[in-house]
Protein backbone atom coordinates (compact mmCIF):
# COMPACT_ATOMS: atom_id res chain seq x y z
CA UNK A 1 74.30 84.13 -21.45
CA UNK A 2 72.30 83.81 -25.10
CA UNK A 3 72.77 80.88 -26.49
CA UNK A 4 73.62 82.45 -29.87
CA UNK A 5 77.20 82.58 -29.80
CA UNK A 6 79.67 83.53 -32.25
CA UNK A 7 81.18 81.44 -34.81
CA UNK A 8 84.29 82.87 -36.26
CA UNK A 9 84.97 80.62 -39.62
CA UNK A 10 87.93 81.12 -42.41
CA UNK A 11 86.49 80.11 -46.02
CA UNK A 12 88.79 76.89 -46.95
CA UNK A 13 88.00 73.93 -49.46
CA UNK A 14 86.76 70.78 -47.87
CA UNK A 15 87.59 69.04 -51.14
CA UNK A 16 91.20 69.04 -50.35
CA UNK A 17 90.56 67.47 -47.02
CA UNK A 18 89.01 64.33 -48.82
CA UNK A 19 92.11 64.80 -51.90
CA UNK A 20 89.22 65.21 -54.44
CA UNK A 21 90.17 68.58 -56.14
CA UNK A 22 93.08 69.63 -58.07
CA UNK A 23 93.99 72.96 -57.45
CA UNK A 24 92.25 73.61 -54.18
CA UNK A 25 93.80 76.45 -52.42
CA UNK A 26 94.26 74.19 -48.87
CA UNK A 27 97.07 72.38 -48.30
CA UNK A 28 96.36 68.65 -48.54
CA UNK A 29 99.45 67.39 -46.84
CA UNK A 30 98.20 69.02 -43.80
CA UNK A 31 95.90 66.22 -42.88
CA UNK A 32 97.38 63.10 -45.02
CA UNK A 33 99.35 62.21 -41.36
CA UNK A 34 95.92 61.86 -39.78
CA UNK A 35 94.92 58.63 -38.26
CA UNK A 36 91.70 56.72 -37.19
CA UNK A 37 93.98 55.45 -34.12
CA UNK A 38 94.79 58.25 -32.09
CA UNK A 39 98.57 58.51 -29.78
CA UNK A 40 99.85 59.32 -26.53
CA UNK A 41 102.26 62.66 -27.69
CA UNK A 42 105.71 62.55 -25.54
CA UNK A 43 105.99 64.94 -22.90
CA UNK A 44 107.34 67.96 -24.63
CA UNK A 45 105.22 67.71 -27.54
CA UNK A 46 102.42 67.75 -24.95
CA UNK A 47 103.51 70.58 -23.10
CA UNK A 48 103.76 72.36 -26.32
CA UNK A 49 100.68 71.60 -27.39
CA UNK A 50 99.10 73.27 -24.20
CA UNK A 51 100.91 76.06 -23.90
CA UNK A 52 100.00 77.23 -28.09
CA UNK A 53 96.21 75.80 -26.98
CA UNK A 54 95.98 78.31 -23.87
CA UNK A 55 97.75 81.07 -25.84
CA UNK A 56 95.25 80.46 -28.60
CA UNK A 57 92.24 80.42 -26.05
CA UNK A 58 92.91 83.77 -24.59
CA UNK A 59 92.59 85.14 -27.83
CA UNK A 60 89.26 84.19 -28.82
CA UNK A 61 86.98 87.07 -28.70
CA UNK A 62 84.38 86.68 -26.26
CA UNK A 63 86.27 84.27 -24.75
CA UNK A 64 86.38 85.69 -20.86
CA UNK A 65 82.10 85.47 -21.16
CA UNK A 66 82.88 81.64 -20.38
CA UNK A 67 85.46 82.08 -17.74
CA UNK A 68 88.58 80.40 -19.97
CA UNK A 69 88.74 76.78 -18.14
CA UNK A 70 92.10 75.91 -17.22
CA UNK A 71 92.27 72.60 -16.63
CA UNK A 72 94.04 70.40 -19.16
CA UNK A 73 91.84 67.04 -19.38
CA UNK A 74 93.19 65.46 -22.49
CA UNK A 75 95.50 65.81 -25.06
CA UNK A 76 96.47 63.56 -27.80
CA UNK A 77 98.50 63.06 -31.62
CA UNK A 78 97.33 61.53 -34.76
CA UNK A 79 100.11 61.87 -37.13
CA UNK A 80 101.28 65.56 -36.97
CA UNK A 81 98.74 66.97 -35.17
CA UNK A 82 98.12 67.38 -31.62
CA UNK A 83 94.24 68.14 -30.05
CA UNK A 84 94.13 69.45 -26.81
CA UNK A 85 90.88 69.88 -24.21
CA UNK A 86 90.56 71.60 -21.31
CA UNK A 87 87.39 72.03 -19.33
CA UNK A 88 85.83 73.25 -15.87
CA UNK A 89 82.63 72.57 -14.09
CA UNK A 90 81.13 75.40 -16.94
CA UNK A 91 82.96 75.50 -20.00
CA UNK A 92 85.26 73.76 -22.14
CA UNK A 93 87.89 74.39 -24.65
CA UNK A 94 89.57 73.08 -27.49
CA UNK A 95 92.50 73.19 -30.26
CA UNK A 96 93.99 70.96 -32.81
CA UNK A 97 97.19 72.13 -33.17
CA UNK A 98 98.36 71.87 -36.98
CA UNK A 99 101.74 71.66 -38.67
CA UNK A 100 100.75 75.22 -39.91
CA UNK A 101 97.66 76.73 -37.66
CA UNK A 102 95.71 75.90 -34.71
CA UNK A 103 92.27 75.68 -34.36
CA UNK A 104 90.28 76.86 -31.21
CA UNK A 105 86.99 77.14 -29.89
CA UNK A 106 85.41 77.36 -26.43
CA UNK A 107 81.51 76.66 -25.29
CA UNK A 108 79.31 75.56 -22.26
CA UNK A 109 79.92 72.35 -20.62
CA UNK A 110 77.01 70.53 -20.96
CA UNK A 111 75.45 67.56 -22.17
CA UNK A 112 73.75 67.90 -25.87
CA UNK A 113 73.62 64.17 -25.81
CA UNK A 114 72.60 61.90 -22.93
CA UNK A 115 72.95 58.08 -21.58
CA UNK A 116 73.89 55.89 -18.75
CA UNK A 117 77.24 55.32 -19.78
CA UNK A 118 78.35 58.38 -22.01
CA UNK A 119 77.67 61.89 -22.31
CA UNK A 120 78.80 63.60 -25.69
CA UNK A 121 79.16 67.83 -24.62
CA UNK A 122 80.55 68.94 -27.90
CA UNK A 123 80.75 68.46 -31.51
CA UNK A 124 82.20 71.69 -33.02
CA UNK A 125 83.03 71.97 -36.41
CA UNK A 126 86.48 74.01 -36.67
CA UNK A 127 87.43 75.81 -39.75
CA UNK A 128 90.61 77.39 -40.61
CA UNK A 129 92.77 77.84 -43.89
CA UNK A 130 93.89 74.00 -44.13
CA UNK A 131 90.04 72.91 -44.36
CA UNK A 132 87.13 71.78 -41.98
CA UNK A 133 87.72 69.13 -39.50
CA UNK A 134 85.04 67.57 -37.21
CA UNK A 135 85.64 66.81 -33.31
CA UNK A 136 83.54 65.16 -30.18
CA UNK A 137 84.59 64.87 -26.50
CA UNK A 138 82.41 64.24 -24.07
CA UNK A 139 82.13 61.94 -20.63
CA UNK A 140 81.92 58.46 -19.53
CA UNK A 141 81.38 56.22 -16.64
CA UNK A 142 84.63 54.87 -14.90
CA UNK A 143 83.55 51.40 -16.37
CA UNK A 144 84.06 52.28 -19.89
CA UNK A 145 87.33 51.33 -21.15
CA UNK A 146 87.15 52.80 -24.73
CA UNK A 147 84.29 55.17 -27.24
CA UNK A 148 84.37 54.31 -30.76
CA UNK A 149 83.00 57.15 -33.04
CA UNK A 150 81.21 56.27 -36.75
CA UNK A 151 81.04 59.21 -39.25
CA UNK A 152 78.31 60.29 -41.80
CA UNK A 153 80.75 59.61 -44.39
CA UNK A 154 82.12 56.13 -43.43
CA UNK A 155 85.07 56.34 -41.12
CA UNK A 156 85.77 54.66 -37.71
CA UNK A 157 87.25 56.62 -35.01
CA UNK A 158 88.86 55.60 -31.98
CA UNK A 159 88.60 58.48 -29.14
CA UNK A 160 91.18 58.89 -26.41
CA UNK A 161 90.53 58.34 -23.03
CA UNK A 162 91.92 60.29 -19.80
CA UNK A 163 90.33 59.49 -16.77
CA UNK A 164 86.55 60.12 -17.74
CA UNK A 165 86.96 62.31 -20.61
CA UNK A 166 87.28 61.55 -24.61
CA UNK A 167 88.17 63.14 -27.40
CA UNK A 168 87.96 61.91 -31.20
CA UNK A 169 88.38 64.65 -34.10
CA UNK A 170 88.29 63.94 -38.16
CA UNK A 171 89.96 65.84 -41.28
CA UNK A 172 86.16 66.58 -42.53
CA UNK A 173 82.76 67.93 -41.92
CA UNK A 174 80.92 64.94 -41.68
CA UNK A 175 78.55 64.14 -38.62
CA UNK A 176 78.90 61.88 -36.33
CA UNK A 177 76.89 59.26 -37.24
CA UNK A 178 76.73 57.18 -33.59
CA UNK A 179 79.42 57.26 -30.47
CA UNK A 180 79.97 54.26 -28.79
CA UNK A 181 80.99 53.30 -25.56
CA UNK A 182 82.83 49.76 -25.37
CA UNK A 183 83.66 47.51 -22.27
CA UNK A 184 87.16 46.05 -21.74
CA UNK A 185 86.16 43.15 -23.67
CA UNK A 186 85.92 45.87 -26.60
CA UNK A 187 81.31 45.23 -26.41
CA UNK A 188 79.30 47.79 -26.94
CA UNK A 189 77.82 48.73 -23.83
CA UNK A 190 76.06 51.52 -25.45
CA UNK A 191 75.27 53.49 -28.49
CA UNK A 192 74.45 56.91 -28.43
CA UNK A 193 72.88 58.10 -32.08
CA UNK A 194 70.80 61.47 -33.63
CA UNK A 195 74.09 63.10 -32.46
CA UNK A 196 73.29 66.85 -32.96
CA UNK A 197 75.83 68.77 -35.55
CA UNK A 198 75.67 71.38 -37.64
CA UNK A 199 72.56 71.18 -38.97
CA UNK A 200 70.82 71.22 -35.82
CA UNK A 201 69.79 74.31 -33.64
CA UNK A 202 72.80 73.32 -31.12
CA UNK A 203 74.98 76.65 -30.70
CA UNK A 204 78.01 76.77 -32.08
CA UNK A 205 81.31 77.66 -29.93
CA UNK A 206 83.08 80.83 -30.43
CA UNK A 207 86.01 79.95 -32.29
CA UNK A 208 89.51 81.95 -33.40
CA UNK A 209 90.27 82.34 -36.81
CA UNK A 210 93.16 79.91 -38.11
């Protein structure tokens, strides 16, 4: 498979995601709920959440070149959105599901950055008509009880964990800066920096449209 792959992007207005324009076209409410600390969703807002993620999924075009994994790993809430990931021993997926769009993407499982203790395999950048948001997942070791992200423009971002997978997403288009992975003492047991984004030559995942 090349490793050019499509990127599918709806022209939006990061301004509003940071409140710093009047008149923006976006919606700046849609993001206001979002919060540095993620939540567990309750069961039938998870099961929702999957079932609009896989929906969304089979629509991406290209999408069946991966082999659509099917395997929910992780899902999660920070205010009123949900992100979902799924992944399988090739590819992975992703959505965060909106009050008023989701947006998908899909790419090859593997590791773009490398340690002992943590493995970071994806840091798309996701557009859609509410703005750009930012998301990692990755891998740890069973020892690691928590990942702490740090963005290019000054936030701290607490993944969530299931089982060895994480997942920590942000209402702009910053980098991230460093991901962490902490002990259950909350020390940094490593640091994992240079994180490749989208100014690097990483390819991007195919993504849906909004």
């Amino acid at each position: 498979m090349s490793d050019a792959l499509q990127r599918v992007a709806v022209a939006s207005c990061a301004a509003a995601l940071l409140g710093a324009a009047a008149g923006c076209g976006s919606d700046q409410s849609t993001f206001a709920s979002w919060t540095a600390e993620p939540a567990q969703p309750d069961d039938a807002t998870a099961s929702a959440a999957e079932a609009e993620c896989t929906e969304r999924l089979d629509r991406i075009p290209r999408a069946d070149e991966y082999g659509i994994p099917t395997e929910r790993v992780l899902v999660e809430q920070r205010g009123d959105a949900t992100a979902v990931v799924f992944a399988d021993g090739n590819s992975y997926g992703y959505c965060v599901n909106l009050p008023d769009e989701t947006l998908a993407g899909i790419g090859d499982l593997s590791p773009i950055a490398r340690g002992e203790q943590i493995n970071v395999v994806a840091v798309p950048q996701i557009n859609g008509r509410s703005g750009h948001a930012r998301l990692v997942a990755g891998q740890t070791q069973p020892d690691v009880a928590g990942v702490q992200v740090e963005t290019t423009d000054g936030r701290g971002v607490t993944a969530s964990r299931a089982g060895d997978w994480f997942v920590a997403w942000w209402p702009s288009d910053a980098d991230a800066r460093t991901v962490s992975a902490l002990s259950d003492t909350g020390r940094i047991v490593e640091t994992l920096g240079d994180i490749p984004g989208t100014n690097s030559d990483v390819p991007a995942p195919t993504q849906s449209p909004g």
